[in-house]
N, C-alpha and C. Protein backbone atom coordinates (compact mmCIF):
# COMPACT_ATOMS: atom_id res chain seq x y z
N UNK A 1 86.68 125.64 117.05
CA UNK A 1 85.69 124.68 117.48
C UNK A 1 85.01 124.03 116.28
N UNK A 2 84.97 124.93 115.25
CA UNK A 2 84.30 124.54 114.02
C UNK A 2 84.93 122.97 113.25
N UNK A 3 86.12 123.46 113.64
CA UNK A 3 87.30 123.03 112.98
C UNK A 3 87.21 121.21 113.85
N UNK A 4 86.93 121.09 115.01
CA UNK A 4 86.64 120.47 115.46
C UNK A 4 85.56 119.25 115.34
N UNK A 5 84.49 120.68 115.42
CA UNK A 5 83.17 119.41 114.72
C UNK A 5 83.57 118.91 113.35
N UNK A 6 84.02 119.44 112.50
CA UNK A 6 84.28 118.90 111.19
C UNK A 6 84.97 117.63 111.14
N UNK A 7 86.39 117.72 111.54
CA UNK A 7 87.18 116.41 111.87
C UNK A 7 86.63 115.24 112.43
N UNK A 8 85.59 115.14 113.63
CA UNK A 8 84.70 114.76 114.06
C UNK A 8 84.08 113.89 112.88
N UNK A 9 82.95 114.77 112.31
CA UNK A 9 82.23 114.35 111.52
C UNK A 9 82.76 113.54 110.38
N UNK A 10 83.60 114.02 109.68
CA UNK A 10 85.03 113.32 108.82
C UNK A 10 85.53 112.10 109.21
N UNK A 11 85.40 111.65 110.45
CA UNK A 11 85.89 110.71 111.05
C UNK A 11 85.18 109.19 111.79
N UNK A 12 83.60 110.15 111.99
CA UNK A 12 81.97 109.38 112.18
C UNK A 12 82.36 108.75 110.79
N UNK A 13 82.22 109.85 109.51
CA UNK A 13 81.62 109.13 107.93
C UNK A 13 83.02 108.29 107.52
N UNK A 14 83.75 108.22 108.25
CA UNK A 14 85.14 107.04 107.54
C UNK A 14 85.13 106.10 108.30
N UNK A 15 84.58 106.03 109.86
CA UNK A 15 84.24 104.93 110.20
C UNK A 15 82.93 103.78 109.76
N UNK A 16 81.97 104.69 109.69
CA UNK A 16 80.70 104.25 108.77
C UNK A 16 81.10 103.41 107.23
N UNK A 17 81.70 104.51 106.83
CA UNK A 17 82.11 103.51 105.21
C UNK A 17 82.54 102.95 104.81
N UNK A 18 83.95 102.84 106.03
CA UNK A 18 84.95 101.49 106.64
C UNK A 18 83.75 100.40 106.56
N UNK A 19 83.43 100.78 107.64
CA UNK A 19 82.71 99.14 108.26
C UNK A 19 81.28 98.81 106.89
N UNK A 20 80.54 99.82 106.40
CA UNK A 20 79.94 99.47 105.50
C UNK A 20 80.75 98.77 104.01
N UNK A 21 81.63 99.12 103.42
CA UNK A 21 82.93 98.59 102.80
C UNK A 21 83.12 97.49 102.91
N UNK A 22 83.98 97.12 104.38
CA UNK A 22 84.02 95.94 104.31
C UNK A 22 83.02 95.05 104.52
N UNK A 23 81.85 94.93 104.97
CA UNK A 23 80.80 93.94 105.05
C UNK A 23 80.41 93.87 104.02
N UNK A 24 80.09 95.07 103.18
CA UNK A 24 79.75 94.42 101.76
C UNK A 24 80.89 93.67 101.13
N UNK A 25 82.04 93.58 101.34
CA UNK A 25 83.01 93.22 100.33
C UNK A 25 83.09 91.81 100.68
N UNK A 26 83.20 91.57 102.23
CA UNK A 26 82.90 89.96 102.98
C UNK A 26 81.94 89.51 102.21
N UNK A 27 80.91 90.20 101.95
CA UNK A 27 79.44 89.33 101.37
C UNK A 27 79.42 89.00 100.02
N UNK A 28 80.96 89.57 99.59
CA UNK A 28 81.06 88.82 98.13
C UNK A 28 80.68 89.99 96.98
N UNK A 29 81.39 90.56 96.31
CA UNK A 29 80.60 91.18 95.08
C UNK A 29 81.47 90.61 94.30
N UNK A 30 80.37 91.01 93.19
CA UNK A 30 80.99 90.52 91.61
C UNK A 30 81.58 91.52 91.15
N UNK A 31 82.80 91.47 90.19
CA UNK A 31 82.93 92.50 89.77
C UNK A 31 84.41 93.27 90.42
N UNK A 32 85.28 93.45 89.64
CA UNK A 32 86.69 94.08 89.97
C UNK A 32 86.28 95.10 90.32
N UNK A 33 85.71 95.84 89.15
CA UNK A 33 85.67 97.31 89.31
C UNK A 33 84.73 97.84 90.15
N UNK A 34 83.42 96.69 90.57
CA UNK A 34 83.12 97.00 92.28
C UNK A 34 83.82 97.03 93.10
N UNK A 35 84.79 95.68 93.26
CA UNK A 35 85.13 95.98 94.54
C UNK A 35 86.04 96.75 94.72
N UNK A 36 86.88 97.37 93.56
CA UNK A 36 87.81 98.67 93.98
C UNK A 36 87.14 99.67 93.96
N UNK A 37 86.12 100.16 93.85
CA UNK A 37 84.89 101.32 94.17
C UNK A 37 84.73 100.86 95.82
N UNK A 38 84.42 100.01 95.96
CA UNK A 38 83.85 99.65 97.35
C UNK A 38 84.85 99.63 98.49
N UNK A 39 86.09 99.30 97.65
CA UNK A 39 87.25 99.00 98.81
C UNK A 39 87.84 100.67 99.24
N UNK A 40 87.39 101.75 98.37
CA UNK A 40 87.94 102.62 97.90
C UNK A 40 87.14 103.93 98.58
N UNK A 41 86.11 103.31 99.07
CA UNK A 41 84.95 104.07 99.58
C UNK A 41 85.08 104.80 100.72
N UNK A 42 86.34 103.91 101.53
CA UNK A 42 86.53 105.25 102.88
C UNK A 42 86.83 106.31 102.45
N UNK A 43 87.91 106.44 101.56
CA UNK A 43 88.74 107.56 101.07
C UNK A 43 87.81 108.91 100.80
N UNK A 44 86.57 108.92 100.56
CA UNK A 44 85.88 110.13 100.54
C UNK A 44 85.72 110.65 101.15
N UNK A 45 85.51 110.23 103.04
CA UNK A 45 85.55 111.02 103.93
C UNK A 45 87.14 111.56 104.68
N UNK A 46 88.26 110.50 103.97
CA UNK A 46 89.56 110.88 104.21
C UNK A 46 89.82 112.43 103.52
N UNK A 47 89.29 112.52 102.39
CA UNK A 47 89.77 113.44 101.25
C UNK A 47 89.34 114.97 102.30
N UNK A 48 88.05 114.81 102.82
CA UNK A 48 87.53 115.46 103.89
C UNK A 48 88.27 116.17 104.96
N UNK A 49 88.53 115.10 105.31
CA UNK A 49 89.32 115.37 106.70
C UNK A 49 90.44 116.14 106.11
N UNK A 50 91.17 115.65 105.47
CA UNK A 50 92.46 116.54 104.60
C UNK A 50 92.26 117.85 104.80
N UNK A 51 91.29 118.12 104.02
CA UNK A 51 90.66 119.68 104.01
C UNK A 51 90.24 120.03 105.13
N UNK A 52 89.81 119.65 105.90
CA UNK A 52 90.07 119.90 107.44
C UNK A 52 91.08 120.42 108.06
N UNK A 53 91.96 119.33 107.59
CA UNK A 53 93.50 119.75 108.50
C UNK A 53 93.79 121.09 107.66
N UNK A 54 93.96 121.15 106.37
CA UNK A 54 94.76 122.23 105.65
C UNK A 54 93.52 123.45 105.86
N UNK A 55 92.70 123.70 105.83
CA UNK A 55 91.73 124.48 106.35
C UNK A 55 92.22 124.76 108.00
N UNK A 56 92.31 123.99 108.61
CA UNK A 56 92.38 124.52 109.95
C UNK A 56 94.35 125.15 110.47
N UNK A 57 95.25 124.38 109.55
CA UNK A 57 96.10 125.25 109.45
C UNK A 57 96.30 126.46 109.07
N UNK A 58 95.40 126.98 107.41
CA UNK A 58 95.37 128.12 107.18
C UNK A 58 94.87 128.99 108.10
N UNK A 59 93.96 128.84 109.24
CA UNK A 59 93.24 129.80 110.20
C UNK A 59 94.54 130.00 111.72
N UNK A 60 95.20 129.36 111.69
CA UNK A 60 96.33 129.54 112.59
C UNK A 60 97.21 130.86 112.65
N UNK A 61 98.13 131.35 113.50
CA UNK A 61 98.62 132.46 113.38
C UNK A 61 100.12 132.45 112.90
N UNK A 62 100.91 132.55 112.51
CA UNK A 62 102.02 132.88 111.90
C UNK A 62 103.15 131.65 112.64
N UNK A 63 102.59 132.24 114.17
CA UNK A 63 104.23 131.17 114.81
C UNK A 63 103.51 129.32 114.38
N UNK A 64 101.98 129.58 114.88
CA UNK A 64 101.74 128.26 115.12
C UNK A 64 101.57 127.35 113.47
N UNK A 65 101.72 128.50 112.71
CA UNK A 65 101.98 127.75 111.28
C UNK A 65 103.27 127.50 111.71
N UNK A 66 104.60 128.23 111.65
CA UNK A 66 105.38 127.92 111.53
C UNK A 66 106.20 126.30 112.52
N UNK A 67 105.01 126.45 113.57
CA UNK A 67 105.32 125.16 114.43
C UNK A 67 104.92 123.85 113.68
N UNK A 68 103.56 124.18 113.37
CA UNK A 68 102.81 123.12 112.19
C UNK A 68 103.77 122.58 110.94
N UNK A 69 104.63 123.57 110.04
CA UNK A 69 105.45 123.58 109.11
C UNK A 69 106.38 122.51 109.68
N UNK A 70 107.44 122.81 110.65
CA UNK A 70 108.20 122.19 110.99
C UNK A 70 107.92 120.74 111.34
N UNK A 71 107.10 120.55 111.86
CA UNK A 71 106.61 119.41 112.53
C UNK A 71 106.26 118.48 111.46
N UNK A 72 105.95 119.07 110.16
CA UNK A 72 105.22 118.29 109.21
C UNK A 72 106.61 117.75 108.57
N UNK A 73 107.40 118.50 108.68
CA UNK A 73 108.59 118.51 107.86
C UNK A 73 109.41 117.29 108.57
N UNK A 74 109.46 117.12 109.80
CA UNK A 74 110.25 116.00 110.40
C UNK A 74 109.28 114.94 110.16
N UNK A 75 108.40 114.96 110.31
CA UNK A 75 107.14 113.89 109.88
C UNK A 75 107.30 112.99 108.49
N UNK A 76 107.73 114.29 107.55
CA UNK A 76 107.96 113.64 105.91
C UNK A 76 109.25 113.01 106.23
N UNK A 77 110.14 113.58 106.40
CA UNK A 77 111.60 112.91 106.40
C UNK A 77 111.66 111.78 107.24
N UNK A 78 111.05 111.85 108.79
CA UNK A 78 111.34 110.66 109.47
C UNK A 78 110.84 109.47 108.97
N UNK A 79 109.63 109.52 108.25
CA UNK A 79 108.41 108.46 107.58
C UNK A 79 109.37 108.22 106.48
N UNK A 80 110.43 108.99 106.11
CA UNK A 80 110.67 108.48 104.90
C UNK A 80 112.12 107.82 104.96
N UNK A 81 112.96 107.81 105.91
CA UNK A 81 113.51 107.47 106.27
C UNK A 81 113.09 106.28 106.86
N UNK A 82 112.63 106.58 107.52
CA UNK A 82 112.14 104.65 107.98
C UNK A 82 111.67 103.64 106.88
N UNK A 83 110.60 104.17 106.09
CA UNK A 83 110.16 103.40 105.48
C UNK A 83 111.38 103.30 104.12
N UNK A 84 112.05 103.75 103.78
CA UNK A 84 112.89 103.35 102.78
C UNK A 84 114.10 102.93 103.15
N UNK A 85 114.41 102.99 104.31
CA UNK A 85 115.46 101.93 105.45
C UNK A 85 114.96 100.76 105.32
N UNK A 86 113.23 100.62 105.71
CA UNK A 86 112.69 98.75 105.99
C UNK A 86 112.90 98.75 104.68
N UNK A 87 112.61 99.41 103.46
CA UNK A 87 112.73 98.63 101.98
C UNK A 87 113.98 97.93 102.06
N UNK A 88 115.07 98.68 102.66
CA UNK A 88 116.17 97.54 102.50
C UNK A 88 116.41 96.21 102.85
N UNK A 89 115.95 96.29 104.06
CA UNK A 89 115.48 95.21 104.92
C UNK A 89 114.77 93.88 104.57
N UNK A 90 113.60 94.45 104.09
CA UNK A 90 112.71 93.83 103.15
C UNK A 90 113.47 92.86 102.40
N UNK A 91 114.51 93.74 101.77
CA UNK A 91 115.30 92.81 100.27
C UNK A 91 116.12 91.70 100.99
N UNK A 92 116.64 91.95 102.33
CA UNK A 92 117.34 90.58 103.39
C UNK A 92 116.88 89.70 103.97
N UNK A 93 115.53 89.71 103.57
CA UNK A 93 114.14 88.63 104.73
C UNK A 93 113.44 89.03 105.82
N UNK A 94 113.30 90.37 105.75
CA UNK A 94 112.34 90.64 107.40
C UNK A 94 111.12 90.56 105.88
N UNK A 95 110.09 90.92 107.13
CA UNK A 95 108.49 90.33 106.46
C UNK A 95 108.30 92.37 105.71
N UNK A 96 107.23 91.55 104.49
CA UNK A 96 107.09 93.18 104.49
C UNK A 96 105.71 93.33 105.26
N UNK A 97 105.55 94.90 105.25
CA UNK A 97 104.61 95.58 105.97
C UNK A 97 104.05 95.96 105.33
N UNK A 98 102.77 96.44 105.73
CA UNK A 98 101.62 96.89 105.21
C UNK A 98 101.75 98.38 104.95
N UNK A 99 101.45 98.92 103.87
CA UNK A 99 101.06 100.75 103.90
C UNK A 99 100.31 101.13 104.34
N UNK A 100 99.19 100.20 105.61
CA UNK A 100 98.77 100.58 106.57
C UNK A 100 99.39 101.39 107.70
N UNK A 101 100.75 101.24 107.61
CA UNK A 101 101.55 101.46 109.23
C UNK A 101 102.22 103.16 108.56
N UNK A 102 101.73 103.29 107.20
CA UNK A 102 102.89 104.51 106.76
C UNK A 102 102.13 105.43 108.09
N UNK A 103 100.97 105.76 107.86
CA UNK A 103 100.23 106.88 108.65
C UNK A 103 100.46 107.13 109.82
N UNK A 104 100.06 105.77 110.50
CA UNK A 104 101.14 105.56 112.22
C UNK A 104 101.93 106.35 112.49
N UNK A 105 102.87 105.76 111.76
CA UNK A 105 104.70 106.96 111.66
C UNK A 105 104.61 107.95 111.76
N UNK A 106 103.76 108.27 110.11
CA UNK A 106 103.64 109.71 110.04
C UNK A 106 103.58 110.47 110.99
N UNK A 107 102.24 109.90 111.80
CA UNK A 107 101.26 110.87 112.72
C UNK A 107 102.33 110.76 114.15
N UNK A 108 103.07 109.90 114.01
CA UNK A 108 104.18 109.94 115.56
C UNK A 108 104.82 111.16 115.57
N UNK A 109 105.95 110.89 114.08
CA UNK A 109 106.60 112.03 114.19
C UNK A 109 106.32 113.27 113.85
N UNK A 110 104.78 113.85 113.45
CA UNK A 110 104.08 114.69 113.71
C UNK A 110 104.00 115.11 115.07
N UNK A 111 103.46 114.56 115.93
CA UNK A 111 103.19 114.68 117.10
C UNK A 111 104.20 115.38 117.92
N UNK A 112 105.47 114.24 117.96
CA UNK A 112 106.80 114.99 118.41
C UNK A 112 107.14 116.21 117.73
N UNK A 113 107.11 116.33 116.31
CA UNK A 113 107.57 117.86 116.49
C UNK A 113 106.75 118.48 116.76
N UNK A 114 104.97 118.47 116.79
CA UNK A 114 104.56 119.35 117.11
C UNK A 114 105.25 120.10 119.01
N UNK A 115 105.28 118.89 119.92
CA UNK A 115 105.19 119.05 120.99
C UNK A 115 106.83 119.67 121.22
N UNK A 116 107.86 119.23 119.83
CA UNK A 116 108.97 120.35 120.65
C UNK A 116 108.67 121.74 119.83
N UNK A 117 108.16 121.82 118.44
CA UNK A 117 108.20 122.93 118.35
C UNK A 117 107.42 123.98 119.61
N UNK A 118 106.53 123.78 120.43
CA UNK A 118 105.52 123.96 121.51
C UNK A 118 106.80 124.26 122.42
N UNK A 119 107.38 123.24 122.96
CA UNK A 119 108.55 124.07 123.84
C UNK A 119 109.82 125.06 123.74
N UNK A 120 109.86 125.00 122.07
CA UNK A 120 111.15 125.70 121.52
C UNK A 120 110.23 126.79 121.29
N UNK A 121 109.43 127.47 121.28
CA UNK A 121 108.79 128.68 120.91
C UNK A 121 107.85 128.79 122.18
N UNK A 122 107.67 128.57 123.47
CA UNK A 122 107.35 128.72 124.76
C UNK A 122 107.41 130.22 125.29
């Protein structure tokens, strides 16, 4: 539950610093090395959340690490597979994409393995 409120909270302060971020950055600053401080500013409550997740995996029990493991593992490969497939792509004329969308992926094929490792260990 702990584990819960935390992510939570991790997730209040990255929306907050999002939207504070960008309004200041709309309003114009001077200064490079502001605005990559400023643009850069969610990432503190990301770094958070991280430790969240890897904190709340370490408290798990043996199988459900090992479900977590796996799941992460098709997650890296599928994300990486895709995304270094569109690089090819890229080089033939499709549009490129943003490294906004890596996480998306990620978190898909997270999801799916979590939910077969969940039925293969049932």
């Amino acid at each position: 539950m702990r584990g819960f409120l935390y992510l939570m909270l991790g997730l209040a302060a990255y929306g907050a610093l999002l939207v504070l971020s960008q309004t200041v950055l709309s309003d114009g600053v001077e200064g490079q090395a502001a605005r990559l401080l400023l643009a850069l500013l969610p990432m503190l409550p990301a770094l958070f959340i991280c430790w969240v997740v890897v904190r709340s995996i370490r408290q798990l029990d043996e199988l459900q690490r090992r479900v977590q493991l796996e799941a992460l593992a098709v997650a890296f490969a599928g994300t990486a597979l895709i995304t270094f497939g569109y690089g090819f792509l890229e080089g033939v004329g499709l549009p490129r994409l943003s490294m906004f969308l890596v996480w998306p992926v990620m978190a898909s094929f997270w999801f799916v393995g979590v939910m077969v490792g969940r039925f293969r260990f049932r």
